[in-house]
Protein backbone atom coordinates (compact mmCIF):
# COMPACT_ATOMS: atom_id res chain seq x y z
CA UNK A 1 -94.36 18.69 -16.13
CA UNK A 2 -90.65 18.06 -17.26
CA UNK A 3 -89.68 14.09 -17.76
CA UNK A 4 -87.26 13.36 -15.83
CA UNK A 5 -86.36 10.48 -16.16
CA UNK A 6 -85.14 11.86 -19.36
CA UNK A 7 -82.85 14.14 -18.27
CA UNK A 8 -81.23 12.93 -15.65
CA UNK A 9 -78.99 10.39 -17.11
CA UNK A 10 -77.57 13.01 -18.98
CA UNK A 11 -76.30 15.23 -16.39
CA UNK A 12 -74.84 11.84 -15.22
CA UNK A 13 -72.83 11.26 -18.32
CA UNK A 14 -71.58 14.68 -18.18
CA UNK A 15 -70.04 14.54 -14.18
CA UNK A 16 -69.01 11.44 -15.22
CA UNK A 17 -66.68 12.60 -17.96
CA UNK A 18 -65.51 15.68 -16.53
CA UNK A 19 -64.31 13.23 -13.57
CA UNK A 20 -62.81 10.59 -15.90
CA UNK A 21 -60.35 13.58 -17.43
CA UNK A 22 -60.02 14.79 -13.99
CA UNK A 23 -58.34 11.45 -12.42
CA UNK A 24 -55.95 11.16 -15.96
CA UNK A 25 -54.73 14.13 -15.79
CA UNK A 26 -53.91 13.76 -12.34
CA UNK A 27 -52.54 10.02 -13.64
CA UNK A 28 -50.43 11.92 -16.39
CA UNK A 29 -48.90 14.79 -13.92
CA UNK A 30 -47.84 12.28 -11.36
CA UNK A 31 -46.30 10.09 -14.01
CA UNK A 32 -44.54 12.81 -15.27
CA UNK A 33 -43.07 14.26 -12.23
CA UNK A 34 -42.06 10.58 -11.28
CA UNK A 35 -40.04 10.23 -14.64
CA UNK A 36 -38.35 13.75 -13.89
CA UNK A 37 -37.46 12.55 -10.79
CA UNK A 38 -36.05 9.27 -12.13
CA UNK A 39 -33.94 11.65 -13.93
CA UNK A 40 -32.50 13.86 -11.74
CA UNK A 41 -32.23 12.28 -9.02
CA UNK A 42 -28.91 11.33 -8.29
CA UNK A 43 -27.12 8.47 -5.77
CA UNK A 44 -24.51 9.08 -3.01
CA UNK A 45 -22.54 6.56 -4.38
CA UNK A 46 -23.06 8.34 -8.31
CA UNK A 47 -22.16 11.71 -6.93
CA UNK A 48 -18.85 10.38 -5.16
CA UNK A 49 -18.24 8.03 -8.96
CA UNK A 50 -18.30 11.52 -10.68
CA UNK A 51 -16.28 13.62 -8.33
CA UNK A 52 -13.72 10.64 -8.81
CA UNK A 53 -13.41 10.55 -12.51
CA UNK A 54 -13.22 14.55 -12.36
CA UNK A 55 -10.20 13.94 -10.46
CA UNK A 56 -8.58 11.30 -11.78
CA UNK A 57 -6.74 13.80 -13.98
CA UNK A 58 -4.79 15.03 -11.01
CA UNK A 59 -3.20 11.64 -10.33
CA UNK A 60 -2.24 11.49 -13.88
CA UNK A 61 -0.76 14.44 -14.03
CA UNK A 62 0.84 14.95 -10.96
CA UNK A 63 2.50 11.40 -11.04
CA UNK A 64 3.85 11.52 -14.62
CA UNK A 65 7.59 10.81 -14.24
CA UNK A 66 9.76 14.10 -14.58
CA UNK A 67 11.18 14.38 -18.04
CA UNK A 68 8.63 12.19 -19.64
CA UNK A 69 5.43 13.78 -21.01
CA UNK A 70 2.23 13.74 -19.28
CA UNK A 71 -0.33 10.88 -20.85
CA UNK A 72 -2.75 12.83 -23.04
CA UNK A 73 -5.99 14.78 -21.08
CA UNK A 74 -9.22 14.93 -22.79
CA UNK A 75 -9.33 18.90 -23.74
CA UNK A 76 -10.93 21.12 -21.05
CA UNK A 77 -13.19 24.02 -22.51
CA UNK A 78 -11.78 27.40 -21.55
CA UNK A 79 -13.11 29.44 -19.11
CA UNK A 80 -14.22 33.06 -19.90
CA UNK A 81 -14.07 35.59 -17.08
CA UNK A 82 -15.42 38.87 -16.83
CA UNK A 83 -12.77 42.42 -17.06
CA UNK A 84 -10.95 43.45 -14.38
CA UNK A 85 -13.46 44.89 -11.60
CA UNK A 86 -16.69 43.47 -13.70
CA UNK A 87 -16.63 40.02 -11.95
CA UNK A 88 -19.22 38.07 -13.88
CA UNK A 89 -19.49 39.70 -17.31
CA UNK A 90 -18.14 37.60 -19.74
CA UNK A 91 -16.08 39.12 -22.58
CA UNK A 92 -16.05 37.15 -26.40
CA UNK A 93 -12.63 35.97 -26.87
CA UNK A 94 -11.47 36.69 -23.85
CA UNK A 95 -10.21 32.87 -22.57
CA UNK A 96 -8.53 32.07 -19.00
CA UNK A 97 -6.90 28.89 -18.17
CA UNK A 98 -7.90 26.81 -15.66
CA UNK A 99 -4.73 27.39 -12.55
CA UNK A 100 -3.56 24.07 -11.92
CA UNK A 101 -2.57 24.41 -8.58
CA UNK A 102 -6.12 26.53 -7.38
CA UNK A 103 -7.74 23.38 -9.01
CA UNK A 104 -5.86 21.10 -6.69
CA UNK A 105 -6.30 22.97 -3.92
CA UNK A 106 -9.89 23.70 -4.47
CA UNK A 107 -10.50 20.16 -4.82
CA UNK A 108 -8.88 19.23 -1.38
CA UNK A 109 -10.84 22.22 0.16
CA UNK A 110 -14.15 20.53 -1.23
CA UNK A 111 -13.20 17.44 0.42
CA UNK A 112 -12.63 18.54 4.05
CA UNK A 113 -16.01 20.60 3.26
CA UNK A 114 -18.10 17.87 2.75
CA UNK A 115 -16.28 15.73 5.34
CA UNK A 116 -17.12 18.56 8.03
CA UNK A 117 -21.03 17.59 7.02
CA UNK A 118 -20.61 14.36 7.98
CA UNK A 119 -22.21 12.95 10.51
CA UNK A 120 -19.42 10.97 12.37
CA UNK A 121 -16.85 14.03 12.10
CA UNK A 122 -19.69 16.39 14.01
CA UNK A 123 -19.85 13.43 16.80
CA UNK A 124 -15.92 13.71 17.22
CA UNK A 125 -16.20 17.89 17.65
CA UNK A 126 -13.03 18.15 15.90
CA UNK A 127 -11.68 21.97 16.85
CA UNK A 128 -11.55 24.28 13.70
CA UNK A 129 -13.18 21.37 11.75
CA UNK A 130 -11.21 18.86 9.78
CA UNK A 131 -8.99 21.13 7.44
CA UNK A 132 -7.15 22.60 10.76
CA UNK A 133 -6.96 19.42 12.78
CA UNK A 134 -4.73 17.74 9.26
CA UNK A 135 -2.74 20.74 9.19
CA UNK A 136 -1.91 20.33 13.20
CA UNK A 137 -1.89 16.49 12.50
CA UNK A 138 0.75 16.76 9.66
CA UNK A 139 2.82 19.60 11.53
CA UNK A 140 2.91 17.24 14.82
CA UNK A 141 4.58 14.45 11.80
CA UNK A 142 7.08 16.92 10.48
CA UNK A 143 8.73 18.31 13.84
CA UNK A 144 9.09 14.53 15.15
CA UNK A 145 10.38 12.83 11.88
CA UNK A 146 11.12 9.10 12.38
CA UNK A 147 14.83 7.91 12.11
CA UNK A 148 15.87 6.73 8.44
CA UNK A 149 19.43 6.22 8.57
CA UNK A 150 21.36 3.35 10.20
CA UNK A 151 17.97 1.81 11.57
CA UNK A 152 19.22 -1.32 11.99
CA UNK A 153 22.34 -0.51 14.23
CA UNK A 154 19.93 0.04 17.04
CA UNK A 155 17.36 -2.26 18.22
CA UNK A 156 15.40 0.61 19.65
CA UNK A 157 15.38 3.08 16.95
CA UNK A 158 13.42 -0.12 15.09
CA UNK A 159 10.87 -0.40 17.73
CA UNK A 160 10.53 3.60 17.84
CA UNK A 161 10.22 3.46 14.08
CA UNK A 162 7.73 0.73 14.41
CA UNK A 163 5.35 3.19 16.57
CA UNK A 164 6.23 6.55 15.21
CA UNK A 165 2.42 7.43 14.68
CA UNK A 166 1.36 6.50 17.88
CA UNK A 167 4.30 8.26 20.28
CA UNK A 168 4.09 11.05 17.64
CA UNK A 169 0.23 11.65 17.97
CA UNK A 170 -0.77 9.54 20.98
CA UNK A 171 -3.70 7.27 21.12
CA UNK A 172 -6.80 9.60 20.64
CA UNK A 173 -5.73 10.84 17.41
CA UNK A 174 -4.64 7.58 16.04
CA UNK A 175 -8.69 6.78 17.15
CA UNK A 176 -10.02 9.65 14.98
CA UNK A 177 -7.44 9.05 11.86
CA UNK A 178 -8.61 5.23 11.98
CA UNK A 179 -12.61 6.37 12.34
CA UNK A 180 -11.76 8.73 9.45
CA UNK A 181 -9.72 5.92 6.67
CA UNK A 182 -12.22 3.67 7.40
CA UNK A 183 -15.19 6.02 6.39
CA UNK A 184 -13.21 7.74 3.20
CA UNK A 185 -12.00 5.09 1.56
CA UNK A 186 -13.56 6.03 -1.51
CA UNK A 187 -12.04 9.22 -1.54
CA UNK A 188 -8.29 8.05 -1.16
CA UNK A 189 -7.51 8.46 -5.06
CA UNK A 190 -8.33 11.35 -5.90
CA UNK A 191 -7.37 13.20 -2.62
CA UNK A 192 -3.83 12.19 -2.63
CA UNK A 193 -3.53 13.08 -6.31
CA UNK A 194 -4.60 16.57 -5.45
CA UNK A 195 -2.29 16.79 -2.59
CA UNK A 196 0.82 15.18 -3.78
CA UNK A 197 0.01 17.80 -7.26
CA UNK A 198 0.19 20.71 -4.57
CA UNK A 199 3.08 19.02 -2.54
CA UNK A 200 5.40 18.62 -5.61
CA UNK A 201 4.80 22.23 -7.21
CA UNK A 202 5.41 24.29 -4.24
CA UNK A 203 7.53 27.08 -6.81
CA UNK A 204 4.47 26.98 -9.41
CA UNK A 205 1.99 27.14 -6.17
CA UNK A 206 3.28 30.11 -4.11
CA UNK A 207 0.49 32.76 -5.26
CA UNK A 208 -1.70 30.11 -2.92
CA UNK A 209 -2.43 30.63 0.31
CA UNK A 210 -2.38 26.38 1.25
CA UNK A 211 -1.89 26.02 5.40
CA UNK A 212 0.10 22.56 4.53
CA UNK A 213 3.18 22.76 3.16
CA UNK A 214 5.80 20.06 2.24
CA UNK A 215 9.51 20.72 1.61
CA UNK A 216 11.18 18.26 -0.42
CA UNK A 217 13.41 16.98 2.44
CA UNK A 218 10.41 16.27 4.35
CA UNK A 219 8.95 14.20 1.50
CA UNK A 220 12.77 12.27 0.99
CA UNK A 221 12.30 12.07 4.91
CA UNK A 222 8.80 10.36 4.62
CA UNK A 223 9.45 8.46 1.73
CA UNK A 224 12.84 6.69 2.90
CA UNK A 225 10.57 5.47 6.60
CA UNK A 226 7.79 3.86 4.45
CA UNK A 227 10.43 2.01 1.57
CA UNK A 228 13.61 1.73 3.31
CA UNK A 229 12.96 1.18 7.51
CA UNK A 230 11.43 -1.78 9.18
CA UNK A 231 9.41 0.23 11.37
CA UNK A 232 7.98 2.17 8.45
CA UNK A 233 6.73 -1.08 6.29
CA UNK A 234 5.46 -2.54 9.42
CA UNK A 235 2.84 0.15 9.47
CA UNK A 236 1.97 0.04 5.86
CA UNK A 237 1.39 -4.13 6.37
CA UNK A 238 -0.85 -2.96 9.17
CA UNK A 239 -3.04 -1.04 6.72
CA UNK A 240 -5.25 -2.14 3.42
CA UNK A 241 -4.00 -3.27 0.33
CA UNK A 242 -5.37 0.19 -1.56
CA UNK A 243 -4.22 2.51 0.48
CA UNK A 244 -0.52 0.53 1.49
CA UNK A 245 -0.21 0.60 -2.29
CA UNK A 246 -1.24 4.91 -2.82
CA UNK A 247 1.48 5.35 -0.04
CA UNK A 248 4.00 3.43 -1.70
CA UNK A 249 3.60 4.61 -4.96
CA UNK A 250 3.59 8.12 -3.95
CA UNK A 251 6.64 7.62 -2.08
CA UNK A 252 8.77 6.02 -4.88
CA UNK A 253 7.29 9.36 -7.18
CA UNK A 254 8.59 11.67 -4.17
CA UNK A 255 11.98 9.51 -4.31
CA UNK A 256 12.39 9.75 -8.58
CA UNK A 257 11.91 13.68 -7.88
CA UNK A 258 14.90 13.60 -5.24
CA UNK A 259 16.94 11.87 -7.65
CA UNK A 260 16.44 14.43 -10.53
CA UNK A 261 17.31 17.03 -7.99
CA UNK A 262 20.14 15.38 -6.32
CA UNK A 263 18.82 15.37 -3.12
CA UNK A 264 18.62 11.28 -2.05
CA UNK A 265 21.82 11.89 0.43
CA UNK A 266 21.17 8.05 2.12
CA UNK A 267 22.01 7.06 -1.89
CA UNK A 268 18.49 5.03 -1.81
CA UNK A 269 17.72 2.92 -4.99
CA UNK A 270 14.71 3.36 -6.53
CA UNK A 271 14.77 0.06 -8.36
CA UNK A 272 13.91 -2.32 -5.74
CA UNK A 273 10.92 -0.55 -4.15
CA UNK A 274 9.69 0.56 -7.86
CA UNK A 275 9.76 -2.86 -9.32
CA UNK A 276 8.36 -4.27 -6.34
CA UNK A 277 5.49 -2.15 -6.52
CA UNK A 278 4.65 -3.12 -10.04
CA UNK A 279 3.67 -6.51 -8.64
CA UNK A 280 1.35 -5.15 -5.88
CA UNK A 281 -0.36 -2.85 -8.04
CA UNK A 282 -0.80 -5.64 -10.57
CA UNK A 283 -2.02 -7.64 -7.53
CA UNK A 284 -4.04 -5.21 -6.24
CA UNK A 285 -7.94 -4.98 -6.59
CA UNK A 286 -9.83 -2.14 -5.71
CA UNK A 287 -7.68 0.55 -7.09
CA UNK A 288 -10.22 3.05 -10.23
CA UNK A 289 -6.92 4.32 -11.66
CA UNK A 290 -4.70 1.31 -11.23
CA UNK A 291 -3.59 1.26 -15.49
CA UNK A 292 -2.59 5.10 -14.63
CA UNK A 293 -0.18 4.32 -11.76
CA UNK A 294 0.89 0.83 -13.95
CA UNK A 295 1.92 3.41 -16.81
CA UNK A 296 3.84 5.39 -14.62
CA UNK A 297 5.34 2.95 -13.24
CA UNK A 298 6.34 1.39 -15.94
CA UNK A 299 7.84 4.45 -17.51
CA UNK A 300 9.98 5.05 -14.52
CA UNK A 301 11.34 1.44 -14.76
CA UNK A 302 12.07 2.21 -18.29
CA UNK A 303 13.79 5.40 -17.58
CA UNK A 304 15.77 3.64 -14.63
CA UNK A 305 16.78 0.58 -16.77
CA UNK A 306 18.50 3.11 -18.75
CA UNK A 307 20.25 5.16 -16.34
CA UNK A 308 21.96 1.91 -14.77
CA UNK A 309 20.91 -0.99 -16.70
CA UNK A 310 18.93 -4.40 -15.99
C-alpha cells in the first residue's frame, strides 16, 4: 500500500507554485496596463493646453504689423499628398504647403465642432448648431452698425451706443452669448487669431467657402465704436480684463490696416488707443500669448513714432 503521507505534500508544493506565478503574472499585467494608461491618458485641461499652443501661431502671424516681418515660426514639416485623383498615395518629393487660410478656417470649424458637443450648447437647442447661429449673430451686428461719428453731439446716440448689443440682438441672445464667454474662456486666444487671420486676408482667402465675411469698412466701423465712442468702451469695461484687452488689440491691428490703405475717413489716431493698450496688456494677467501681442505692439509704436514723431 502506497505512503501517503509521502506524497501528498508534494502535489501541494506543486498547486502551490503554479498559483504563486498565476497571481504575479496577473500582478505584472495589471501593472502594466496601469502604466500604459498613465501614459496615454490625457486631461481636458492638457488637450485644450495643446490645441492652444498649436494655435498660437495664428495670432502671431496674423497680428504682425503690415510692412514689418512676421516674428520667426518654428519650421512646419511639409505635407506630402497623393497625385491628382489618387487621394492618399503619397508621392517621394512631391511636397504641398500647408494653405494658410484652410488652416484658419479649419481651426475655427474645429472649435464650433467641439462646442456643438457640449453639454450646455445641446441644453440651449441652438438652430443649425453654433457655426450658423454666429454667422446670423454677426450678420444681425453688421446691418445695424452703431454710430461712430459725432457721438457726442447727441445725448441719445451715446445712450444707443451704450446698448448697441442689446437693441441689436435683444435680450435672449445676449443670455446665450454671456452662457457661451463664460464657458470658453480658454479658447478666446486662439479663436480670434484664427478669425481675425481669415478676416484680414479676404483677397488671399477667396478659394474658401467661409459663411462670415468681414469687409474692411465693417472692421474700421467696429473698431472706431470700441476705441473712439463712449458707448463702445462702456461695454468693453463691462467685460473681463482678457477678453476687453483681445478686443482692443484687435481693433487697433484692424485700425493700422485702414491706415496703410487709406481708409480711416473719421482721421482716427492710432497713437492714443495703441499706447494705451501697452499698459493694459502689461497689466494684464491671464493672457498665454501676452509677450506676442507686447511685440506687436511695440513694433507698431515704433513704426508710428516714426511716421509723426514722439
Amino acid at each position: 500500500m502506497p505512503d501517503r503521507k509521502k506524497s501528498f505534500p508534494a502535489k501541494t508544493i506543486f498547486l502551490l507554485v503554479l498559483l504563486a506565478l498565476a497571481a504575479i503574472s496577473v500582478f505584472l499585467f495589471f501593472k502594466i496596463n496601469q502604466k500604459a494608461d498613465k501614459k496615454t491618458a490625457i486631461s481636458p485641461e492638457q488637450e485644450r493646453q495643446l490645441l492652444q499652443e498649436k494655435l498660437q501661431t495664428l495670432d502671431k502671424d496674423a497680428a504682425a504689423p503690415e510692412g514689418e516681418p512676421p516674428a520667426a515660426q518654428p519650421e512646419t514639416p511639409a505635407i506630402l499628398a497623393g497625385s491628382a485623383g489618387e487621394p492618399g498615395r503619397q508621392t517621394p518629393g512631391e511636397a504641398v504647403a500647408i494653405d494658410p487660410c484652410k488652416q484658419a478656417i479649419d481651426t475655427i470649424d474645429a472649435f464650433f465642432t467641439r462646442l456643438d458637443s457640449e453639454e450646455y450648447i445641446a441644453e440651449l437647442q441652438l438652430a443649425g448648431g453654433s457655426k450658423a447661429y454666429f454667422t446670423a449673430i454677426i450678420n444681425k451686428v453688421l446691418i445695424n452698425k452703431p454710430s461712430i461719428a459725432r457721438e457726442t453731439d447727441d445725448l441719445l446716440a451715446i445712450l444707443q451706443n451704450t446698448a448697441h448689443f442689446y437693441r441689436v440682438l435683444g435680450e435672449q441672445d445676449i443670455i446665450v452669448l454671456k452662457k457661451i464667454m463664460a464657458n470658453e474662456k480658454g479658447f478666446y486666444e486662439p479663436v480670434m487669431a484664427a478669425f481675425f487671420k481669415v478676416m484680414t486676408n479676404r483677397d488671399e482667402c477667396q478659394h474658401i467657402n467661409f459663411p462670415i465675411q468681414l469687409s474692411m469698412e465693417d472692421m474700421y466701423t467696429y473698431s472706431a465704436f470700441f476705441l473712439n465712442t463712449l458707448g463702445g468702451q462702456a461695454y468693453l469695461f463691462r467685460r473681463e480684463p482678457v477678453l476687453r484687452v483681445l478686443v482692443k488689440y484687435y481693433c487697433v491691428l484692424a485700425l493700422d490696416q485702414a491706415n496703410m490703405k487709406n481708409a480711416n475717413p473719421l482721421g482716427l489716431d492710432i497713437r492714443y488707443p495703441l499706447n494705451s493698450l501697452v499698459e493694459e496688456v502689461t497689466a494684464t494677467t491671464g493672457l498665454q500669448n501676452r509677450d506676442g501681442y507686447l511685440n506687436n505692439l511695440l513694433q507698431l509704436q515704433d513704426k508710428y513714432d516714426k511716421l509723426y514723431g514722439n
